[in-house]
Protein backbone atom coordinates (compact mmCIF):
# COMPACT_ATOMS: atom_id res chain seq x y z
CA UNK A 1 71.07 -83.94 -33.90
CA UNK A 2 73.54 -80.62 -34.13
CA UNK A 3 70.68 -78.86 -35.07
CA UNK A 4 68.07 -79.65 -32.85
CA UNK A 5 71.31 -79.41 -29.95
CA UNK A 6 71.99 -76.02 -30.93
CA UNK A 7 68.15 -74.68 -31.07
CA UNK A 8 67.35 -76.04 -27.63
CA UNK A 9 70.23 -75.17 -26.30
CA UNK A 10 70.15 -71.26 -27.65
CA UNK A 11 66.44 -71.08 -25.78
CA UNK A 12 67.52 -72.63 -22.88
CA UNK A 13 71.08 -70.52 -22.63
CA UNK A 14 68.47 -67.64 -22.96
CA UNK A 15 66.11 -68.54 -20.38
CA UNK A 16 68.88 -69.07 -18.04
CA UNK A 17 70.00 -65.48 -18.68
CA UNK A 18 66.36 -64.09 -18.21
CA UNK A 19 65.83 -66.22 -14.80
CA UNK A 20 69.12 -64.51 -13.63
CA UNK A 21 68.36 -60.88 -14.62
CA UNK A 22 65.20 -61.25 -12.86
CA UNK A 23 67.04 -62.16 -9.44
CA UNK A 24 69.54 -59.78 -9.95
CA UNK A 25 67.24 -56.90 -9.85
CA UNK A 26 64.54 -58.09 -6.66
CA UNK A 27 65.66 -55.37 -3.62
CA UNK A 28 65.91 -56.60 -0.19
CA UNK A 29 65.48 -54.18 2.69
CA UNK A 30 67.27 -53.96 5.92
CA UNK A 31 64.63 -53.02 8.11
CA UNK A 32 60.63 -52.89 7.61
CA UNK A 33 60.73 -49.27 7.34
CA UNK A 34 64.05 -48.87 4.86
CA UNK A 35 62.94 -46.73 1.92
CA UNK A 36 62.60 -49.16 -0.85
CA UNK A 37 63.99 -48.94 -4.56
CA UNK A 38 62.58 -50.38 -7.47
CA UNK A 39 63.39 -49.73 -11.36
CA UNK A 40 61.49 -46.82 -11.02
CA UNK A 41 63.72 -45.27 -8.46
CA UNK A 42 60.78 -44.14 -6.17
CA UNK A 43 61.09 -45.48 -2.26
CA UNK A 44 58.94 -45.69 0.08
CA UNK A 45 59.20 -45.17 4.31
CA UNK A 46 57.44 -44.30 7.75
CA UNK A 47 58.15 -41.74 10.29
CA UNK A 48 58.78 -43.20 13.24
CA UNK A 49 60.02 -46.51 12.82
CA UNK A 50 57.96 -47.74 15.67
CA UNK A 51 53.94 -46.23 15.77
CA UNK A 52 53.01 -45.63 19.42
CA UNK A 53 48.63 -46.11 19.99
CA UNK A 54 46.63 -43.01 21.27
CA UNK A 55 43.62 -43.08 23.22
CA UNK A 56 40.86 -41.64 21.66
CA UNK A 57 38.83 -39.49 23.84
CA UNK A 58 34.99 -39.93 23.45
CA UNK A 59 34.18 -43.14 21.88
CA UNK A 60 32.38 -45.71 23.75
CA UNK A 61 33.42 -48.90 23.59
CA UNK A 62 32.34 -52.63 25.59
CA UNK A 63 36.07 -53.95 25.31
CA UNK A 64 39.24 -53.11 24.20
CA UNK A 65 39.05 -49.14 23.56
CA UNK A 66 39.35 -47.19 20.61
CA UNK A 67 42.83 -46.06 19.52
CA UNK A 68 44.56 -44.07 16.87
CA UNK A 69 47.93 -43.55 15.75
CA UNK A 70 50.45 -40.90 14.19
CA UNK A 71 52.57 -41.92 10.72
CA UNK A 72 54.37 -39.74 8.30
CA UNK A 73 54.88 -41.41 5.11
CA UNK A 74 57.72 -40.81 2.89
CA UNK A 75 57.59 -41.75 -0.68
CA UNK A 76 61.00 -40.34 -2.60
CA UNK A 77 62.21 -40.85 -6.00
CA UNK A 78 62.64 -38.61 -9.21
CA UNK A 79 61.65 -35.45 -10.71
CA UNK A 80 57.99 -35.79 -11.87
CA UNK A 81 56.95 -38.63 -9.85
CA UNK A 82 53.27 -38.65 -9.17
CA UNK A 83 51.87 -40.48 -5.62
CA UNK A 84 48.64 -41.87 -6.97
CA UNK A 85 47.31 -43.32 -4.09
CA UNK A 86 48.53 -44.61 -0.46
CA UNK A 87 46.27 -47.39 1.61
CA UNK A 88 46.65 -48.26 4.77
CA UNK A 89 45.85 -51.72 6.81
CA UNK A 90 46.94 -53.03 10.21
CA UNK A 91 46.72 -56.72 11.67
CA UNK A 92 46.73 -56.54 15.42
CA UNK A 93 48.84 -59.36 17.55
CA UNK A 94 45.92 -61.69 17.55
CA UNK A 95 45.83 -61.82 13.39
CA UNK A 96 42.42 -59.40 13.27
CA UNK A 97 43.01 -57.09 10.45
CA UNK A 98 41.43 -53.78 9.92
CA UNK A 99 41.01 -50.94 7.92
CA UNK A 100 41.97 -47.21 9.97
CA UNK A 101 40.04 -44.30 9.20
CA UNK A 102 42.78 -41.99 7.64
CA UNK A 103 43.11 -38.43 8.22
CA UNK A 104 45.84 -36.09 7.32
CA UNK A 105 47.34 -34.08 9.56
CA UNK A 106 47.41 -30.23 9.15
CA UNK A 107 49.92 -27.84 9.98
CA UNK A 108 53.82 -27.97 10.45
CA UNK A 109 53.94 -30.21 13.02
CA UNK A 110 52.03 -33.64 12.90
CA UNK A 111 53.48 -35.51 15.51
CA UNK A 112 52.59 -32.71 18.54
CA UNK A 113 49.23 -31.63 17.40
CA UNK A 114 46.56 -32.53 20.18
CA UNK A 115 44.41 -35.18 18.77
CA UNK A 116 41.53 -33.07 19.58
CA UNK A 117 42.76 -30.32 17.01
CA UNK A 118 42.90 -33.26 13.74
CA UNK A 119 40.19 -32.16 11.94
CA UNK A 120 37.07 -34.69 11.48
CA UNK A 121 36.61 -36.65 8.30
CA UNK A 122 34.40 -35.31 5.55
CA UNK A 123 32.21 -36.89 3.19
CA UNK A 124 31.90 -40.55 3.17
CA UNK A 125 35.70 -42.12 3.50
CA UNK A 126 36.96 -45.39 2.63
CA UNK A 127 38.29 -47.38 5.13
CA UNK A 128 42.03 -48.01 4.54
CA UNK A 129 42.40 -45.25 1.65
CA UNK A 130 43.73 -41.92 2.25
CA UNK A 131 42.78 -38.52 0.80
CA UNK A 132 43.84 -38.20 -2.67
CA UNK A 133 47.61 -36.44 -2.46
CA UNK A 134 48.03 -33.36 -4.50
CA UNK A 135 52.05 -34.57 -5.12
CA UNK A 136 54.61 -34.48 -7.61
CA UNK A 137 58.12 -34.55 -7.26
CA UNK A 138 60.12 -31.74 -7.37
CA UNK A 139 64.04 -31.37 -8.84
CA UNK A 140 65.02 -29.31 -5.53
CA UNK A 141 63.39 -31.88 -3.52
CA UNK A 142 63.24 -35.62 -3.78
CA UNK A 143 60.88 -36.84 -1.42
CA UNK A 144 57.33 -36.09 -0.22
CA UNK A 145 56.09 -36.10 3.41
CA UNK A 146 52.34 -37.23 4.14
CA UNK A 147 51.25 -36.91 7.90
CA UNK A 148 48.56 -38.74 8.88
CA UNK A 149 46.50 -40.16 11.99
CA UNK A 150 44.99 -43.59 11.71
CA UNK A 151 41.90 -44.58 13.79
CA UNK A 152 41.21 -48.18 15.01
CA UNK A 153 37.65 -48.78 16.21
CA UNK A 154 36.99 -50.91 19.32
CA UNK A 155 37.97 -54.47 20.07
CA UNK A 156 41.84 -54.57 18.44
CA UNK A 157 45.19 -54.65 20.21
CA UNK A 158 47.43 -51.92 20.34
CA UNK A 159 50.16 -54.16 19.39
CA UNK A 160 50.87 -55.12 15.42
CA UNK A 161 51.89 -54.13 12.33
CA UNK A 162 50.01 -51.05 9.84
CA UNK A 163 50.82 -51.72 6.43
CA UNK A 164 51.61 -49.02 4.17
CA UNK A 165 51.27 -49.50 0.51
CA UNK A 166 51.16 -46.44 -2.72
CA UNK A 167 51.14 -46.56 -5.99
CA UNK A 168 53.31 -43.67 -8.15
CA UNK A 169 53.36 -42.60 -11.80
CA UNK A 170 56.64 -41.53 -13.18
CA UNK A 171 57.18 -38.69 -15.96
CA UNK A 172 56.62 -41.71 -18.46
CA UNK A 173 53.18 -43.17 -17.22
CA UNK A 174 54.68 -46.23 -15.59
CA UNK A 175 52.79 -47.06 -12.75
CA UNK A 176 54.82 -48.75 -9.56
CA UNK A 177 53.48 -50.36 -6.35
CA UNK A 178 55.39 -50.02 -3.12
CA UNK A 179 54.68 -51.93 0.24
CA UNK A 180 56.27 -51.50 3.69
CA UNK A 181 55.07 -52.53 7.17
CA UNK A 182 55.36 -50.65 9.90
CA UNK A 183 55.58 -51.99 14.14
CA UNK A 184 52.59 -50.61 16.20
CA UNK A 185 53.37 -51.17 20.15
């Protein structure tokens, strides 16, 4: 009976000690727009914490009009970190989610630029999936800045929450998934 004791009781001392390195490392943020750390060390936030709706001019719609917004994402961590791909959702006040039509935003400053002056999209885009980003992490600088405008097509609140999610590559091929939401009022 010793025996068979001391077997069980070496697997279950180790599954105890596996359960409570796996709580030990789960991150909690503060706020829905606190960068967020992972074992990989990248993080991920918005610019500004709360996404104000814009108008857009031109586009005819029966009920609620069309709207766009303005978000800078912020994805920091390491030296050779690679953003392979950001996506973007939002679920308005009513629960109807919906996929934005991302553009980025040119020039040095993305949150004054006339919405007028965004350049149109190209090609065929996928709803919910921004451009491919030409990033990777620098030493001098830890953190990369993506501008980009968001349009909502007709019938949605202006009031909810855009998702942000991207998925990185560090200098040794791991691949890491980061999620954030973001307040739209």
């Amino acid at each position: 009976m010793s025996r068979r004791f001391h077997r069980y009781g070496l697997l279950l001392l180790f599954l105890a000690l596996a359960a409570a390195a796996c709580s030990s490392n789960s991150s909690t943020a503060t706020s829905p727009t606190a960068p967020t750390a992972g074992s990989g060390g990248s993080g991920l936030s918005a610019e500004p914490v709360m996404l104000r709706a814009e108008w857009l001019p031109d586009v005819p719609c029966s009920s609620s009009r069309a709207f766009g917004t303005r978000v800078v994402v912020v994805v920091s961590g390491g030296s050779g970190l690679s953003v392979r791909s950001l996506r973007f959702s939002f679920t308005d006040r009513f629960g109807v989610r919906a996929l934005p039509q991302v553009r980025m935003i040119p020039g040095s400053s993305p949150m004054t630029i006339p919405v007028t002056m965004i350049p149109p999209l190209t090609g065929i885009p996928i709803p919910g999936q921004a451009p491919p980003p030409a990033s990777t992490m620098s030493q001098a600088s830890n953190a990369q800045r993506f501008p980009f405008f968001l349009t909502f097509g007709c019938g949605l609140s202006t009031n909810g929450v855009v998702s942000v999610s991207t998925d990185t590559i560090d200098g040794m091929g791991r691949v890491e998934t980061r999620e954030i939401s973001v307040p739209l009022g």
